[in-house]
Protein backbone atom coordinates (compact mmCIF):
# COMPACT_ATOMS: atom_id res chain seq x y z
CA UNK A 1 -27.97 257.03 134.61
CA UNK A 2 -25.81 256.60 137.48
CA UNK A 3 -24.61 259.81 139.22
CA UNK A 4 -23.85 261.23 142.44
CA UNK A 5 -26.49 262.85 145.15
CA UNK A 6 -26.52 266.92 144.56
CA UNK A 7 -27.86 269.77 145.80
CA UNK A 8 -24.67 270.00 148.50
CA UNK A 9 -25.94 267.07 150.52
CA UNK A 10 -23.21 265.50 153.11
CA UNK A 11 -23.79 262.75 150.39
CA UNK A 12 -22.64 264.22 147.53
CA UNK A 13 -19.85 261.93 146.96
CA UNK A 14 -21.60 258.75 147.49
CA UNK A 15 -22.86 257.03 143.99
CA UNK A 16 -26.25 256.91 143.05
CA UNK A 17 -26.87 253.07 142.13
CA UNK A 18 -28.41 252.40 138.48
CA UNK A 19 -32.14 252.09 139.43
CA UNK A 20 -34.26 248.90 139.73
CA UNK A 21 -37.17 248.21 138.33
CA UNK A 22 -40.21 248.89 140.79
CA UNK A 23 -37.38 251.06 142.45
CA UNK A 24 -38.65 254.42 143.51
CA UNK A 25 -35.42 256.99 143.28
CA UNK A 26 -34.93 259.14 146.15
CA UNK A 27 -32.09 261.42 146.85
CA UNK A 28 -29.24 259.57 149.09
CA UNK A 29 -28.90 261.84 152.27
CA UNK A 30 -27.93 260.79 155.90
CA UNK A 31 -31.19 260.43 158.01
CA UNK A 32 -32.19 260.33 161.25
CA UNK A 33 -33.70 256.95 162.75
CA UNK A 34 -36.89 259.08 162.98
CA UNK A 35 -37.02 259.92 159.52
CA UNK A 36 -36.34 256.23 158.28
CA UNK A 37 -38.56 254.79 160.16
CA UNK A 38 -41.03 257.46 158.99
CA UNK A 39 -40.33 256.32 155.38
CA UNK A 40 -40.33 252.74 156.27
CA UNK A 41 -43.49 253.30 157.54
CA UNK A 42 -45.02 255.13 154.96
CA UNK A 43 -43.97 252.00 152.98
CA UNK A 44 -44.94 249.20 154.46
CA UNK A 45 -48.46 251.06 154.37
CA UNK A 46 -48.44 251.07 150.57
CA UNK A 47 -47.29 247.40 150.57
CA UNK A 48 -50.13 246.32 152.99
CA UNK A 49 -52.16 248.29 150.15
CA UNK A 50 -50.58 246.35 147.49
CA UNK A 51 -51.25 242.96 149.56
CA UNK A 52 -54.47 243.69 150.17
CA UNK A 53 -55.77 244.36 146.23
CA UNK A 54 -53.91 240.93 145.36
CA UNK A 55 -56.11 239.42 147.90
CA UNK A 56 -59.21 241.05 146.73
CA UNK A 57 -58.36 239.95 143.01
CA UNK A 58 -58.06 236.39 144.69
CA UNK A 59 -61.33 236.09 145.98
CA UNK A 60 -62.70 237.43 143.12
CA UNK A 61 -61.67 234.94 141.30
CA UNK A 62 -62.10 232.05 143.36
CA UNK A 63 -66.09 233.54 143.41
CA UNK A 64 -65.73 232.90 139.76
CA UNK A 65 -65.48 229.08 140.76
CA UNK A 66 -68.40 229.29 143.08
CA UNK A 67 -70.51 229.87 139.64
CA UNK A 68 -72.87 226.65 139.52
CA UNK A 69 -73.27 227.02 135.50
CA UNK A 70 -69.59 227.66 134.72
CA UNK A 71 -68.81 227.01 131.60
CA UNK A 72 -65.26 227.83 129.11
CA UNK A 73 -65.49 231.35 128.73
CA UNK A 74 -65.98 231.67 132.76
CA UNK A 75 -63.49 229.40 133.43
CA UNK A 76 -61.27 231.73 131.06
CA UNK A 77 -61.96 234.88 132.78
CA UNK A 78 -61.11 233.06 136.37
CA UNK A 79 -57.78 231.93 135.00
CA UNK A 80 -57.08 235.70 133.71
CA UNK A 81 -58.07 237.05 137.20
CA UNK A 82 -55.87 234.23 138.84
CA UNK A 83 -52.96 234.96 136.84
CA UNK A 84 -53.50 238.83 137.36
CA UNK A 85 -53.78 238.42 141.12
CA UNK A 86 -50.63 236.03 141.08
CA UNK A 87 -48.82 239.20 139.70
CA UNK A 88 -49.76 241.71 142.50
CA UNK A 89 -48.77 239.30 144.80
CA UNK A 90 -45.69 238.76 143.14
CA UNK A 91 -45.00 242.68 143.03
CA UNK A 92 -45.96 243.05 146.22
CA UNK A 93 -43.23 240.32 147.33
CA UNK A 94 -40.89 242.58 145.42
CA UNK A 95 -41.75 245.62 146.62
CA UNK A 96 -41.00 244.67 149.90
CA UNK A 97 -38.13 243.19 149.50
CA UNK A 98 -36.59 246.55 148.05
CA UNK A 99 -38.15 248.16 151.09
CA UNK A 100 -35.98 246.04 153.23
CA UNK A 101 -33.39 246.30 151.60
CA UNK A 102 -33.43 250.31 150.29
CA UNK A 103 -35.07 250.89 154.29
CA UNK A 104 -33.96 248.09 156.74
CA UNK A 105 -35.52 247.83 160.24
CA UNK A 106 -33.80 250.17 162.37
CA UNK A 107 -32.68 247.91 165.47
CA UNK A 108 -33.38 248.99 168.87
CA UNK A 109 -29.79 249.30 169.65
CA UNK A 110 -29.59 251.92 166.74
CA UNK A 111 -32.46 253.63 168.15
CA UNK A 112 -30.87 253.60 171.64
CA UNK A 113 -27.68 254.77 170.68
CA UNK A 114 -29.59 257.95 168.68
CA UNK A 115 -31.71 258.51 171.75
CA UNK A 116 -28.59 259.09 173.79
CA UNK A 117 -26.74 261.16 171.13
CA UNK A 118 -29.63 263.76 170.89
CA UNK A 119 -29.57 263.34 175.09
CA UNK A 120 -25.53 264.12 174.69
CA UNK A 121 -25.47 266.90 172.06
CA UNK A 122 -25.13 271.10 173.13
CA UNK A 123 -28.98 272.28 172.84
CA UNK A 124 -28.55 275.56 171.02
C-alpha cells in the first residue's frame, strides 16, 4: 500500500510509509509550525482521553476488590476489567508514542525562526 502523496502537493515525490497499526494516515504535505502544533494538539487531547478511560476502567476494577463478599466469579470479572484496562493503557502508551514520533514537539528555536520568516517575507 505504499505510494506517494497526490493531489499536486509540494510532497508529491516523497513516499508514503506502509502504515502502522493504530496509525492514522494523513496526507504528507509541508506544514506550518502553526498547523503542527494544531494537530499535535488535537492529539494529545485524544490521548489524555484515551488515558483517562484506562484510568476509569482501573478504578473500576480495583472497586471490584473493595466488595466485602467477593467470591470466584467477582474475582473473575475484576481480573477481566484489570486486564482490559491494562490494554488502554497500553494503547494509549502507543498512541503517543506515534504522536511523537508522526508530530514531534516543535522546539522554540523552530518556532522562532518561523516567527521571523513570516516577519521577513513581501506581504502581498
Amino acid at each position: 500500500m505504499a505510494g506517494h502523496a497526490g493531489f499536486g502537493s509540494p510532497a508529491a515525490s516523497i513516499p508514503i510509509k506502509e502504515p502502522r497499526e493504530n496509525q492514522v494516515l494523513v496526507m504528507i504535505h509541508y506544514s506550518t509550525s502553526d498547523e503542527i502544533k494544531a494537530c499535535r494538539a488535537f492529539a494529545l487531547e485524544r490521548n489524555h482521553q484515551m488515558f483517562e478511560e484506562a484510568q476509569a476502567l482501573s478504578r473500576s476494577a480495583w472497586a471490584l476488590l473493595e466488595v466485602t463478599d467477593m467470591d470466584v466469579e467477582l474475582f473473575d470479572r475484576y481480573q477481566a476489567m484489570r486486564r482490559k484496562a491494562d490494554l488502554k493503557f497500553e494503547e494509549a502508551i502507543e498512541h503517543l508514542r506515534l504522536l511523537n514520533e508522526d508530530f514531534p514537539p516543535v522546539s522554540i528555536s523552530t518556532q522562532k525562526a518561523h516567527r521571523l520568516l513570516q516577519q521577513t517575507e513581501p506581504r502581498a
